[in-house]
Protein backbone atom coordinates (compact mmCIF):
# COMPACT_ATOMS: atom_id res chain seq x y z
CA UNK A 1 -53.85 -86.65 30.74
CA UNK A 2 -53.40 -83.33 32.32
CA UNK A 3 -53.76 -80.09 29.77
CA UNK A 4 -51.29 -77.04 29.49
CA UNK A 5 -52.76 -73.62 30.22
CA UNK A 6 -51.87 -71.13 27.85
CA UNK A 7 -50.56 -68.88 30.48
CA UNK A 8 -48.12 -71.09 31.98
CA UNK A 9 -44.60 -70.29 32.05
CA UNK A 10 -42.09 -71.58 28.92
CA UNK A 11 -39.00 -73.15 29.90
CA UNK A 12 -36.04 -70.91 30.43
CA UNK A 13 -33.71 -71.84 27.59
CA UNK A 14 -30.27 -73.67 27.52
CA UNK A 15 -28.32 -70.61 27.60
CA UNK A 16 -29.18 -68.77 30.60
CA UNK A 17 -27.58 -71.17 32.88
CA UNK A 18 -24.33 -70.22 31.09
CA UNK A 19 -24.80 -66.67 31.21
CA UNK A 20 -24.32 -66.86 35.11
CA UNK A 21 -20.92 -67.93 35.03
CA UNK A 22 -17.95 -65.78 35.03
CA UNK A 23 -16.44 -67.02 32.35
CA UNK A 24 -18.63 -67.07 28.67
CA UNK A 25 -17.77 -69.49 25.94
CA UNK A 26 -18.30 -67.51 21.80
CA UNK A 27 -21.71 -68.97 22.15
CA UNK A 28 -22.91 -68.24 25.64
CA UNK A 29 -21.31 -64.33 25.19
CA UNK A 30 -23.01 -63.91 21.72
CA UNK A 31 -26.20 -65.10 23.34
CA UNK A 32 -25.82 -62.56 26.27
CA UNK A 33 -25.14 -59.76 23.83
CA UNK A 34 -27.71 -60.79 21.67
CA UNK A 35 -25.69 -61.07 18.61
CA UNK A 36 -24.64 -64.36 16.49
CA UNK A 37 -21.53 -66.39 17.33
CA UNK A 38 -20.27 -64.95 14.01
CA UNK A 39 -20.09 -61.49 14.76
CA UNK A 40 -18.10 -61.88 17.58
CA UNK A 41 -15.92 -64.10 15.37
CA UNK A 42 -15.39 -61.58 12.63
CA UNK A 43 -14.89 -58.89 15.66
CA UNK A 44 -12.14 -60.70 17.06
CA UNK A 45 -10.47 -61.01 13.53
CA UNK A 46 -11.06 -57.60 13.45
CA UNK A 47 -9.56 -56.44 16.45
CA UNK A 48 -12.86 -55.16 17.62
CA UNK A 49 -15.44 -56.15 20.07
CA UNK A 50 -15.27 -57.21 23.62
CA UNK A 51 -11.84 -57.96 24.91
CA UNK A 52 -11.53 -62.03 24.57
CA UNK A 53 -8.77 -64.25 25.43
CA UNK A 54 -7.87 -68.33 25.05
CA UNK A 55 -8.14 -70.16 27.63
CA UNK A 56 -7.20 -74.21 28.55
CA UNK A 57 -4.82 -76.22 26.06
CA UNK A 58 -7.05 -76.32 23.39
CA UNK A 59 -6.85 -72.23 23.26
CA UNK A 60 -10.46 -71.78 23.45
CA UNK A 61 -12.13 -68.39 23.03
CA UNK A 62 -13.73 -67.09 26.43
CA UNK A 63 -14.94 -63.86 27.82
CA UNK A 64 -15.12 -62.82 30.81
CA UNK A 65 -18.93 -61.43 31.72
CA UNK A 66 -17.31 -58.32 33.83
CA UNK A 67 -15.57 -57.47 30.46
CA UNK A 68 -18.37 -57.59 28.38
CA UNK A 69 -20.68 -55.33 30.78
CA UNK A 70 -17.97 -52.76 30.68
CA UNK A 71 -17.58 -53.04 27.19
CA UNK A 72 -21.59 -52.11 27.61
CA UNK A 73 -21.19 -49.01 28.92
CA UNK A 74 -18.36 -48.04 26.66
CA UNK A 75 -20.66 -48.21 24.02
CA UNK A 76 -23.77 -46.45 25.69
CA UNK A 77 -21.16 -43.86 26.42
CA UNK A 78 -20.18 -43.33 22.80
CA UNK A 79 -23.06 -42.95 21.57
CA UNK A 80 -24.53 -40.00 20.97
CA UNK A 81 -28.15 -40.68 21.37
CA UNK A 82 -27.76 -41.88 25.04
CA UNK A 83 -24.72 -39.54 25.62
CA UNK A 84 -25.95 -35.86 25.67
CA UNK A 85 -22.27 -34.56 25.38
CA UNK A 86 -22.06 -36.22 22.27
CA UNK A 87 -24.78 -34.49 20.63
CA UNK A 88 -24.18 -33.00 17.58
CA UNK A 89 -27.10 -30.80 17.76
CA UNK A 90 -26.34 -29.23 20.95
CA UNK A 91 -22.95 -28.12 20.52
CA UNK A 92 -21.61 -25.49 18.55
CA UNK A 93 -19.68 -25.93 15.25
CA UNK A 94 -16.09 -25.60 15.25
CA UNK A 95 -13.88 -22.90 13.06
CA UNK A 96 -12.00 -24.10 10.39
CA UNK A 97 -8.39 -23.31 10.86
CA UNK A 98 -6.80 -20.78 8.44
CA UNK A 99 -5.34 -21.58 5.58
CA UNK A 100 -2.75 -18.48 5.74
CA UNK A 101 1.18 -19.77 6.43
């Protein structure tokens, strides 16, 4: 019976193969986000999130994987800690406006 090395390569999981497709199910777009099926859930309750949409007669929830790269960057971009602009400590404080009518 033939042994396993220790450094051979795992199995790529279930997932991955879904995460090449255009189109992401809850599950396979929670797993390429890294979150939990939930979140994205309670996001789309929300409002918030990645744009999602139904899709077939049984009004599943897909994404689409452009969408959810874009929504990415919108995010880095926000931020303030990857988005020097944003940087509170770097730009100057603004003037209250007076209170005289």
């Amino acid at each position: 019976m033939p042994t396993r090395s220790l450094h051979a390569p795992l199995a790529e999981p279930a997932i991955p193969s879904a995460v090449d497709a255009s189109f992401l199910s809850v599950k396979g777009a929670a797993a390429y986000l890294g979150l939990s099926s939930h979140t994205l859930y309670v996001w789309r309750h929300r409002r918030q999130g990645p744009p999602s949409f139904r899709m077939g007669p049984r009004g599943r929830v897909m994404y689409r994987r452009e969408a959810l790269d874009a929504w990415i960057h919108e995010q880095e971009c926000a931020d303030s800690r990857s988005n020097p602009a944003l940087d509170p400590l770097t730009s100057h404080p603004l003037r209250r406006a007076s209170l005289r009518a």
